[in-house]
N, C-alpha and C. Protein backbone atom coordinates (compact mmCIF):
# COMPACT_ATOMS: atom_id res chain seq x y z
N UNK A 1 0.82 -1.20 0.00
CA UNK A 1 0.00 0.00 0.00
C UNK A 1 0.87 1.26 0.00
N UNK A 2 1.83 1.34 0.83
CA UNK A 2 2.49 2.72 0.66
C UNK A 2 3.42 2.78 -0.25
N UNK A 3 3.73 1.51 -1.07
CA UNK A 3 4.66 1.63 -2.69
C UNK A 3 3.95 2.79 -3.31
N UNK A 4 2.46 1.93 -3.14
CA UNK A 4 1.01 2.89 -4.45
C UNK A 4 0.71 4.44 -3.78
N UNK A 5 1.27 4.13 -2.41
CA UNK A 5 0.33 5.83 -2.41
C UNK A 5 2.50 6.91 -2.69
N UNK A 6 3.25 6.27 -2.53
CA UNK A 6 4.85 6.77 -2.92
C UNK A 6 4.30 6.98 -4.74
N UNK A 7 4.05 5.83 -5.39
CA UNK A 7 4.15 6.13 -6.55
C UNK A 7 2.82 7.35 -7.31
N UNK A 8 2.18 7.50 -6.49
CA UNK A 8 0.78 8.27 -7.09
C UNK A 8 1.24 9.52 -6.29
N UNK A 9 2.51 10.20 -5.65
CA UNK A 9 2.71 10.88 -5.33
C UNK A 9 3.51 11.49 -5.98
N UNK A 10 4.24 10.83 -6.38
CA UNK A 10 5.22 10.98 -7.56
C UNK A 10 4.69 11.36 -9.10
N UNK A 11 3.83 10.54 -9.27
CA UNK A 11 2.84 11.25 -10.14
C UNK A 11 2.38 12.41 -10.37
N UNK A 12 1.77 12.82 -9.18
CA UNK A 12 1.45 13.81 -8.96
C UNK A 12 2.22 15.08 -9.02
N UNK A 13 3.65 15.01 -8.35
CA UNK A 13 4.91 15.98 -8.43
C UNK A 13 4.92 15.76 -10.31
N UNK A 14 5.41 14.83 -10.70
CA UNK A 14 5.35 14.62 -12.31
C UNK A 14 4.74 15.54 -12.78
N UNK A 15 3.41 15.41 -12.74
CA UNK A 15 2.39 16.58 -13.66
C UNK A 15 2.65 17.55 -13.41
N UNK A 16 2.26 17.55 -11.85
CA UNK A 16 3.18 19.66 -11.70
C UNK A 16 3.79 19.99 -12.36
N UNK A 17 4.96 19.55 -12.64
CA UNK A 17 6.11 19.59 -13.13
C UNK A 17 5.85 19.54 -14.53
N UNK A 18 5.42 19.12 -15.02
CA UNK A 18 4.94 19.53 -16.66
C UNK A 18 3.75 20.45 -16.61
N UNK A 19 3.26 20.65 -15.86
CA UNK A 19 2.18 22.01 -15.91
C UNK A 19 2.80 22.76 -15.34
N UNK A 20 4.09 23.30 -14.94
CA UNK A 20 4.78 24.05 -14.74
C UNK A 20 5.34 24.64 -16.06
N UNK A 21 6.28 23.60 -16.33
CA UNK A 21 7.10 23.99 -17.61
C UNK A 21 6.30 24.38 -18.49
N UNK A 22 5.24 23.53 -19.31
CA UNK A 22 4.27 24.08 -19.97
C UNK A 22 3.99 25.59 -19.85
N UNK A 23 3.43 25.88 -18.51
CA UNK A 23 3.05 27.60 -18.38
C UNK A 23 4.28 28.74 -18.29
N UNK A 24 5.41 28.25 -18.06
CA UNK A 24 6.69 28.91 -18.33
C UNK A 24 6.83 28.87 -19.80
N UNK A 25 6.84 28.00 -20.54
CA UNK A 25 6.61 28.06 -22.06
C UNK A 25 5.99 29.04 -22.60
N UNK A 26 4.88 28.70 -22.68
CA UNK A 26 4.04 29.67 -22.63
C UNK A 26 3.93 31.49 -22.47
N UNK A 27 4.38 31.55 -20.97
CA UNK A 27 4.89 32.77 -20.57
C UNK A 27 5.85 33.38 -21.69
N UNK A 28 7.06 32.59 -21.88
CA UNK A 28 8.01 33.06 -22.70
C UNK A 28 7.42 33.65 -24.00
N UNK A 29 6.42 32.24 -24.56
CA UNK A 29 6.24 32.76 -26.12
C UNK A 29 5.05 33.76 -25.85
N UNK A 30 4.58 34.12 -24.64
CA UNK A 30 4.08 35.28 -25.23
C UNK A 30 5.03 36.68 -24.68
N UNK A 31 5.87 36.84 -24.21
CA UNK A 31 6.58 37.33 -23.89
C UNK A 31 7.66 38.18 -25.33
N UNK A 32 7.92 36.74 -26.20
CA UNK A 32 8.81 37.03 -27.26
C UNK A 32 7.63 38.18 -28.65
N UNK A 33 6.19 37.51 -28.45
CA UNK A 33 5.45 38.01 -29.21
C UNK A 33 5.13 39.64 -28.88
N UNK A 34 4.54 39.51 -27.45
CA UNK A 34 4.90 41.11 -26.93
C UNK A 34 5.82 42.12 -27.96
N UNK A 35 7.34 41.58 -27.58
CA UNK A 35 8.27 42.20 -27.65
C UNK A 35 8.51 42.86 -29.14
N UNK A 36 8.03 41.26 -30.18
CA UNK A 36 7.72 41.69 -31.75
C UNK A 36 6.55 42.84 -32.04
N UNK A 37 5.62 42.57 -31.04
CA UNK A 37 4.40 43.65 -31.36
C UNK A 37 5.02 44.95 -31.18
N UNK A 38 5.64 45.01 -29.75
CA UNK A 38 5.85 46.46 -29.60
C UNK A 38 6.90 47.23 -30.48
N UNK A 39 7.83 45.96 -31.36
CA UNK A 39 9.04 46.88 -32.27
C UNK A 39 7.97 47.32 -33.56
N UNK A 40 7.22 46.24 -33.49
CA UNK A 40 6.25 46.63 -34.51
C UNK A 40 5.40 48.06 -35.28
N UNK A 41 5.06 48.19 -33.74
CA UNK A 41 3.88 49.03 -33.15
C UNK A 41 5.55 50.37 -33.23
N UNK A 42 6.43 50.31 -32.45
CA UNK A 42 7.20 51.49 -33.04
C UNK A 42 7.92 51.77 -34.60
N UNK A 43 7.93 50.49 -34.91
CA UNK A 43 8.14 50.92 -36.33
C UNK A 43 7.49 51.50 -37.66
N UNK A 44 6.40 51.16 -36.59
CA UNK A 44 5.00 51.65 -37.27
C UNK A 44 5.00 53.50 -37.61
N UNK A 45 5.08 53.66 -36.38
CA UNK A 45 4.80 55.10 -36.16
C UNK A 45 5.91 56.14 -36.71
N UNK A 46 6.88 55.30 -36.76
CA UNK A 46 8.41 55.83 -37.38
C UNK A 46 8.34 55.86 -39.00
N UNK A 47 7.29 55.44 -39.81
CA UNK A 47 7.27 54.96 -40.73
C UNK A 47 6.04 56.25 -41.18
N UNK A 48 6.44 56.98 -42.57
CA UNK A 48 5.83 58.50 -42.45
C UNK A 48 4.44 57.64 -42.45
N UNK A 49 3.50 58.66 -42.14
CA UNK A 49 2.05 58.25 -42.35
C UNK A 49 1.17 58.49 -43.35
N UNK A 50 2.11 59.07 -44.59
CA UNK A 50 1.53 59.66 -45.87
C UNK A 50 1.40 57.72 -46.30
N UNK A 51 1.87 56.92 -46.18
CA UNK A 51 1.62 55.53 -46.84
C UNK A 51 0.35 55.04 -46.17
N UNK A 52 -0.62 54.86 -47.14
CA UNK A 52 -1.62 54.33 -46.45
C UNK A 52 -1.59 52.39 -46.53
N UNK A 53 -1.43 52.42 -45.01
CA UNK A 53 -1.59 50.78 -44.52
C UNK A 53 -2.94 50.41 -44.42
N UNK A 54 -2.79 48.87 -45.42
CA UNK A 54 -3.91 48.55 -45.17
C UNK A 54 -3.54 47.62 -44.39
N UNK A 55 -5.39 47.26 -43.65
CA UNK A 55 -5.16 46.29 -42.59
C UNK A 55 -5.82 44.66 -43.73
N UNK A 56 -4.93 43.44 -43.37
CA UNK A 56 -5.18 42.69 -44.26
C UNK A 56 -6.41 41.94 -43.54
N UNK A 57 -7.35 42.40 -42.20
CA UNK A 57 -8.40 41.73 -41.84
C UNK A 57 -9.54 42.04 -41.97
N UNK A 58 -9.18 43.46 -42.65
CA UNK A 58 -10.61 44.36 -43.25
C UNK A 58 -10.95 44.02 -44.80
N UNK A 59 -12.19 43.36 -45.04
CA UNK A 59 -12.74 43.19 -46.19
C UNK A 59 -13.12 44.12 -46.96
N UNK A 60 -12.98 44.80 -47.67
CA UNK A 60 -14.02 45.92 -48.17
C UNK A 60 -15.14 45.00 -48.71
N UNK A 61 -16.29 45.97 -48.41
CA UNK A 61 -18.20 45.58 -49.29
C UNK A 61 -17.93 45.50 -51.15
């Protein structure tokens, strides 16, 4: 009995432990995306505004 409740404990630390890393993953890649938006978002503005940008999610009628 206390092999099974050692090994289902261990288990348990296990998953943490990948639902850890997982959400550190995570964290990062949105972290790296942030970082692209915001060079983005300044390169944007650096960029004269006589060019008209289109947005490629707007359909025209």
């Amino acid at each position: 009995m206390k092999n099974m409740q050692i090994a289902a404990l261990k288990r348990k630390v296990w998953d943490s432990d990948n639902e850890l890393n997982q959400v550190v993953h995570e964290r990062d890649w949105f972290r790296t995306k942030t970082k692209e938006l915001e060079k983005a978002l300044h390169q944007s503005k650096l960029t004269p505004s006589s060019e008209k940008r289109q947005n490629p999610f707007f359909q025209s009628p």
